[in-house]
C-alpha atoms as a PDB file:
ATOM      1  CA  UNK A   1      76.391  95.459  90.826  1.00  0.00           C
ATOM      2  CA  UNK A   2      76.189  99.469  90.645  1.00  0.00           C
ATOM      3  CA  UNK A   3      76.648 101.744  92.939  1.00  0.00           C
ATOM      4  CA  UNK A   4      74.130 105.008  92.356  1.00  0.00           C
ATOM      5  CA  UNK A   5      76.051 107.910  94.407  1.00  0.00           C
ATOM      6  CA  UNK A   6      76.060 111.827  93.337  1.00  0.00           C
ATOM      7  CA  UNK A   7      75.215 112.704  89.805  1.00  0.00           C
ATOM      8  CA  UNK A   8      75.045 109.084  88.602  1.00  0.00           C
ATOM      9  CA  UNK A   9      78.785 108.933  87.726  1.00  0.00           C
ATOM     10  CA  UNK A  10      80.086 105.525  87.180  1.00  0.00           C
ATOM     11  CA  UNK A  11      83.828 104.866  87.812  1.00  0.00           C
ATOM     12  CA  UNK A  12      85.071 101.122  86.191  1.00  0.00           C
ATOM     13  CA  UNK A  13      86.075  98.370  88.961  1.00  0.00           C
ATOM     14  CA  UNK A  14      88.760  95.961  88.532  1.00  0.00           C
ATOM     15  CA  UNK A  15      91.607  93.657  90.427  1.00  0.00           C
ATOM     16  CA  UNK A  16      94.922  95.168  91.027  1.00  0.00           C
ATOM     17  CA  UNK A  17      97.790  93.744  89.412  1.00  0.00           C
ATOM     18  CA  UNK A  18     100.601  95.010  91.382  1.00  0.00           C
ATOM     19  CA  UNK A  19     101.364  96.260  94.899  1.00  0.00           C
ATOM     20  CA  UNK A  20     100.964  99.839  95.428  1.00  0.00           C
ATOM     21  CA  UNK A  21      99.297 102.564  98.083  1.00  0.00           C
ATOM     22  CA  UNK A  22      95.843 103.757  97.914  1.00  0.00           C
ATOM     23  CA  UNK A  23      96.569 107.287  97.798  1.00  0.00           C
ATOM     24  CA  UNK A  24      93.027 108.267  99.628  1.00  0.00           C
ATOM     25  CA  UNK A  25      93.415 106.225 102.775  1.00  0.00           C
ATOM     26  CA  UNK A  26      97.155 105.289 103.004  1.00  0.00           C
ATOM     27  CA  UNK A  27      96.827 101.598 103.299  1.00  0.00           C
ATOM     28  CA  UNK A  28      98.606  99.119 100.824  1.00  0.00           C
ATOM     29  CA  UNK A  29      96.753  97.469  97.814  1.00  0.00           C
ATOM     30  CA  UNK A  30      97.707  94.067  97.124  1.00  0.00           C
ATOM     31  CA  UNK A  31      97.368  92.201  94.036  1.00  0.00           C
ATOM     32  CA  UNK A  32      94.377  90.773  93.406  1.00  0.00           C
ATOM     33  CA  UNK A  33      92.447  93.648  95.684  1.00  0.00           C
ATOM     34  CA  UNK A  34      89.468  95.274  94.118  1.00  0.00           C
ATOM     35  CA  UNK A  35      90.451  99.036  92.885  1.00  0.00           C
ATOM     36  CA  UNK A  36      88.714 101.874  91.458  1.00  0.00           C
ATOM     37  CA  UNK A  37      89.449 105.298  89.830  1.00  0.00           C
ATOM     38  CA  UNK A  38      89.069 107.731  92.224  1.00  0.00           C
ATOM     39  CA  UNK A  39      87.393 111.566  90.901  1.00  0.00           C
ATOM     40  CA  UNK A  40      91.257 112.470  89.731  1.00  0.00           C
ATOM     41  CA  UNK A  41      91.762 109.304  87.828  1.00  0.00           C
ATOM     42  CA  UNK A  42      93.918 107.658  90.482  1.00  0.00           C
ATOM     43  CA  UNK A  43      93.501 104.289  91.198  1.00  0.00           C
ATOM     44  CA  UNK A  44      92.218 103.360  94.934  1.00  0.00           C
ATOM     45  CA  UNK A  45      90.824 100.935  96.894  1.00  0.00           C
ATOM     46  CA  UNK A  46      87.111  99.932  95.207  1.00  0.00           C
ATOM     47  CA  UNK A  47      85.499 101.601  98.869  1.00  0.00           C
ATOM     48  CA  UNK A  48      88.050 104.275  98.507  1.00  0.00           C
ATOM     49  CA  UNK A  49      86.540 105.609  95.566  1.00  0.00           C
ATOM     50  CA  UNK A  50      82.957 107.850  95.574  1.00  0.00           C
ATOM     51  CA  UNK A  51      81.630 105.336  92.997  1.00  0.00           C
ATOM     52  CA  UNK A  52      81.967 102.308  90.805  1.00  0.00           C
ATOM     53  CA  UNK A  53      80.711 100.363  88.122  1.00  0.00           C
ATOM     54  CA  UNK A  54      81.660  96.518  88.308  1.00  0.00           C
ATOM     55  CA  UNK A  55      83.735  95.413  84.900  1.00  0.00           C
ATOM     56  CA  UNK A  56      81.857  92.264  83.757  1.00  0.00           C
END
């Protein structure tokens, strides 16, 4: 699945490993929660983040 948003930049989608805060919307990420790199290479919740490619 990709996401096309703004300048077709692709940011790589995976499962989180350990518990930990999604620095753009304050809520906890659990393990096993889909996260994203957000634009400063922070990882986020996956609809956190502008855009995302899906790791196969």
């Amino acid at each position: 699945m990709i996401s096309l948003i703004k300048n077709l930049n692709y940011i790589g989608i995976m499962k989180a490993k350990f518990k930990t805060s999604c620095v753009e919307c304050g809520d906890q990420i659990s393990p096993g929660k889909e996260i994203a790199k957000n634009e400063s290479g922070t990882w986020v919740h996956k609809h956190c983040a502008p855009e995302a490619l899906e790791f196969a």
